[in-house]
Protein backbone atom coordinates (compact mmCIF):
# COMPACT_ATOMS: atom_id res chain seq x y z
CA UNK A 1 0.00 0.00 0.00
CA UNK A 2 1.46 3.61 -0.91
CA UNK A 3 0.63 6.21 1.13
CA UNK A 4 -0.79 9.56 0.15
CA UNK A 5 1.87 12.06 0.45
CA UNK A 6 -0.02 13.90 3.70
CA UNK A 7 -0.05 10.67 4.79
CA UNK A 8 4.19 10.14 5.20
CA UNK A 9 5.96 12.06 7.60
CA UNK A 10 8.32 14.44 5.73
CA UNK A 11 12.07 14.03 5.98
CA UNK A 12 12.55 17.77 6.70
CA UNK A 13 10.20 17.21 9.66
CA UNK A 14 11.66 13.75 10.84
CA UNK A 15 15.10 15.71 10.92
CA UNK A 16 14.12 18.68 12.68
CA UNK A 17 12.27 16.30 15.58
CA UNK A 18 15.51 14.52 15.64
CA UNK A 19 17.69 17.39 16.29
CA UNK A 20 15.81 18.71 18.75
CA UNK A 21 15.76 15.77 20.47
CA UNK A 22 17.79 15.83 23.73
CA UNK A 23 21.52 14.24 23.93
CA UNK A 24 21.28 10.77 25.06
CA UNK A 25 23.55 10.57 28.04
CA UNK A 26 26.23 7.50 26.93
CA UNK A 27 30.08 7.50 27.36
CA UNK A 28 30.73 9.92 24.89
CA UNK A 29 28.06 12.38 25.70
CA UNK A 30 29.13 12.45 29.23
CA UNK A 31 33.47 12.77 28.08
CA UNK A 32 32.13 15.79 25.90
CA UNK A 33 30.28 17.00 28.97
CA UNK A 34 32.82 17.01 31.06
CA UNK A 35 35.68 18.26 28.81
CA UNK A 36 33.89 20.96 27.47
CA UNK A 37 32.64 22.32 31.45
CA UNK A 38 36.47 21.44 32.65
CA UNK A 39 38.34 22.77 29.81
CA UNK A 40 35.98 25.13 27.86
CA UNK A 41 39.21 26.21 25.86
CA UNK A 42 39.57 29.50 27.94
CA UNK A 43 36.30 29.51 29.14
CA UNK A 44 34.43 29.36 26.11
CA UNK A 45 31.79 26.51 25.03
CA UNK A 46 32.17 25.57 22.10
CA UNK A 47 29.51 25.45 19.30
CA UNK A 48 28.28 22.00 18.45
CA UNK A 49 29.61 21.26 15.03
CA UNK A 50 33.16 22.54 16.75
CA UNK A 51 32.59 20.54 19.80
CA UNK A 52 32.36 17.33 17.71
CA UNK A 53 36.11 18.33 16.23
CA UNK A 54 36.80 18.70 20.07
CA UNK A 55 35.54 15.14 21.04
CA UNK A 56 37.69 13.96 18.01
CA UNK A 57 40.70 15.73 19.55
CA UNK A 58 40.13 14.33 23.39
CA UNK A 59 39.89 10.57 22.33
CA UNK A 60 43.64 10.71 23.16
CA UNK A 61 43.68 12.60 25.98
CA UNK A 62 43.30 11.56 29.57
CA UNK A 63 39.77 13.57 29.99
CA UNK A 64 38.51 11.88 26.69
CA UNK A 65 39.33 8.55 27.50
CA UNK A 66 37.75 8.35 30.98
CA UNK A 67 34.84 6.03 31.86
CA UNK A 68 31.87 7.56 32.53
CA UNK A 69 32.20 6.70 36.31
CA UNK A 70 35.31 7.87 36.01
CA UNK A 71 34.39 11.12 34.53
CA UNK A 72 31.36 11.45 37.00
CA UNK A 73 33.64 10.95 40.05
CA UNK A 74 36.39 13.33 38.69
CA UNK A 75 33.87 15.65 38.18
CA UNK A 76 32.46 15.50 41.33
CA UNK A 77 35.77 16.62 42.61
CA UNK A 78 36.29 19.56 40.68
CA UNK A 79 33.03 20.85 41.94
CA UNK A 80 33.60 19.86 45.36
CA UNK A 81 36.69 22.28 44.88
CA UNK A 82 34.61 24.49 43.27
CA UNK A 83 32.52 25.04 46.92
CA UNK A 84 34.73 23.87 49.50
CA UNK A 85 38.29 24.38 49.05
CA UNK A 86 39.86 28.00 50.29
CA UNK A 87 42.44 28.95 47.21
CA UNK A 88 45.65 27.10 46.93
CA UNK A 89 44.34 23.97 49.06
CA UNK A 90 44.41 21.22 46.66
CA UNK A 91 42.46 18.36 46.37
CA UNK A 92 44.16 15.05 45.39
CA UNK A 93 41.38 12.25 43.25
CA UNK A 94 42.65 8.75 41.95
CA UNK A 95 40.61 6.45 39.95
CA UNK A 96 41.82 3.05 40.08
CA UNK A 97 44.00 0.89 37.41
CA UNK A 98 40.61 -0.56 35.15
CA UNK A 99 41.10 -3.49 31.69
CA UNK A 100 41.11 0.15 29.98
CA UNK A 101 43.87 1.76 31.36
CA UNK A 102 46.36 2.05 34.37
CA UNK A 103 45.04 3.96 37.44
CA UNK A 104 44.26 7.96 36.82
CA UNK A 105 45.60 10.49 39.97
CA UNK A 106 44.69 14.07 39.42
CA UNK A 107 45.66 17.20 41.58
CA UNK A 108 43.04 20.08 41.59
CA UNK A 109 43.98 23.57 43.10
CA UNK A 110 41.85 26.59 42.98
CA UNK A 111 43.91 29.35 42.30
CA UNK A 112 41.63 32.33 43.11
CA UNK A 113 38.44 33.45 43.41
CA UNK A 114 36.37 36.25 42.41
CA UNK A 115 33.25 38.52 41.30
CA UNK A 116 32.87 38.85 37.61
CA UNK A 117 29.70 40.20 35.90
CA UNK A 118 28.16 39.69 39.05
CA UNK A 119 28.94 35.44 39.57
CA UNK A 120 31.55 34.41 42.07
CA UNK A 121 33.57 32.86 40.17
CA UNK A 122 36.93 30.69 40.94
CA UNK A 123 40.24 29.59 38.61
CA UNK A 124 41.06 26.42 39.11
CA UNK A 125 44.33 24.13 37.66
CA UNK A 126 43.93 20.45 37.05
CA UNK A 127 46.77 18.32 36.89
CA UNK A 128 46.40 14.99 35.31
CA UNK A 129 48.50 11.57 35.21
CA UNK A 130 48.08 8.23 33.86
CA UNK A 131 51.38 6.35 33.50
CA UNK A 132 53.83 8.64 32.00
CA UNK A 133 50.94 11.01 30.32
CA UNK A 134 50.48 13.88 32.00
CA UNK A 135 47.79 16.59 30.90
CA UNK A 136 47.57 20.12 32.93
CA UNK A 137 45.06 22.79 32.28
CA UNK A 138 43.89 25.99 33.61
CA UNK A 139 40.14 27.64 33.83
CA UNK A 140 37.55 30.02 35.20
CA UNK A 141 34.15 28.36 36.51
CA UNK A 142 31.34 30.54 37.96
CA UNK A 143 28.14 29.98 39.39
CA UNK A 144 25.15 30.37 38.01
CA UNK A 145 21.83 31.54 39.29
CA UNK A 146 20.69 27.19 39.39
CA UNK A 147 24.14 26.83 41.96
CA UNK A 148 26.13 24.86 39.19
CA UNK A 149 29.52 26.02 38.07
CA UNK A 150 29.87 26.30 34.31
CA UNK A 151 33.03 27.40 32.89
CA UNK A 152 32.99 30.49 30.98
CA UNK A 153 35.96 33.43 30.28
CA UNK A 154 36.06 35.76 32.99
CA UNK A 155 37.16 39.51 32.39
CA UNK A 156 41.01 40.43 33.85
């Protein structure tokens, strides 16, 4: 039986219900998540066709390559630095050696804090190592008006 052509769904339609359909939350969803909010390249998000290029580029990094309890954990460190930790006092995380990879240790410092377009907002340094790779970065979180720290570029 052929349907009428009111009767098919249109392609154009199909596509825009599809990309409006929210991110489904697997391994790779939650990698991007984290290493766009943790590195935000100088505080910016990137834009979604960039942010794919970005994912691309992190599959060999430490961040990219986390599980996502892993990732979860790790980032439930940073923000626990985010709230709790005066500047300077580091936090020290480990995940443990998985079939994957060898174990993951991390050292998180906030460096300092401060008021920018009316957010407290905090710098913070993660330093990464698995076996001999080591990763380092450096960014600017601040809270937003729903308490969650989102990094963004904050004025100097």
């Amino acid at each position: 039986m052929d349907q009428s052509a009111e009767e098919r769904p249109d392609r154009a339609v199909r596509a825009r219900q599809h990309a409006a359909a929210p991110a489904r939350q697997g391994s790779g969803a939650a990698r991007r998540w984290l290493a766009l909010a943790l590195a935000g390249w100088a505080g910016w998000l990137l834009p979604v066709p960039a942010g794919a290029a970005f994912d691309h580029f992190l599959a060999s990094t430490i961040v990219g390559t986390m599980t996502q309890a892993e990732a979860r954990s790790f980032a439930a460190a940073v923000d626990k630095v985010l709230r709790k930790r005066a500047d300077g006092d580091a936090l020290r995380w480990q995940a443990p050696e998985t079939p994957r990879h060898p174990a993951t240790e991390a050292v998180i410092t906030p460096l300092q804090t401060k008021q920018d377009r009316g957010q407290p907002c905090r710098q913070i340094r993660s330093e990464l190592r698995r076996a001999s790779n080591e990763e380092q970065w450096t960014g600017w979180f601040c809270r937003q008006i729903d308490d969650r720290w989102r990094a963004r570029a904050v004025d100097q």
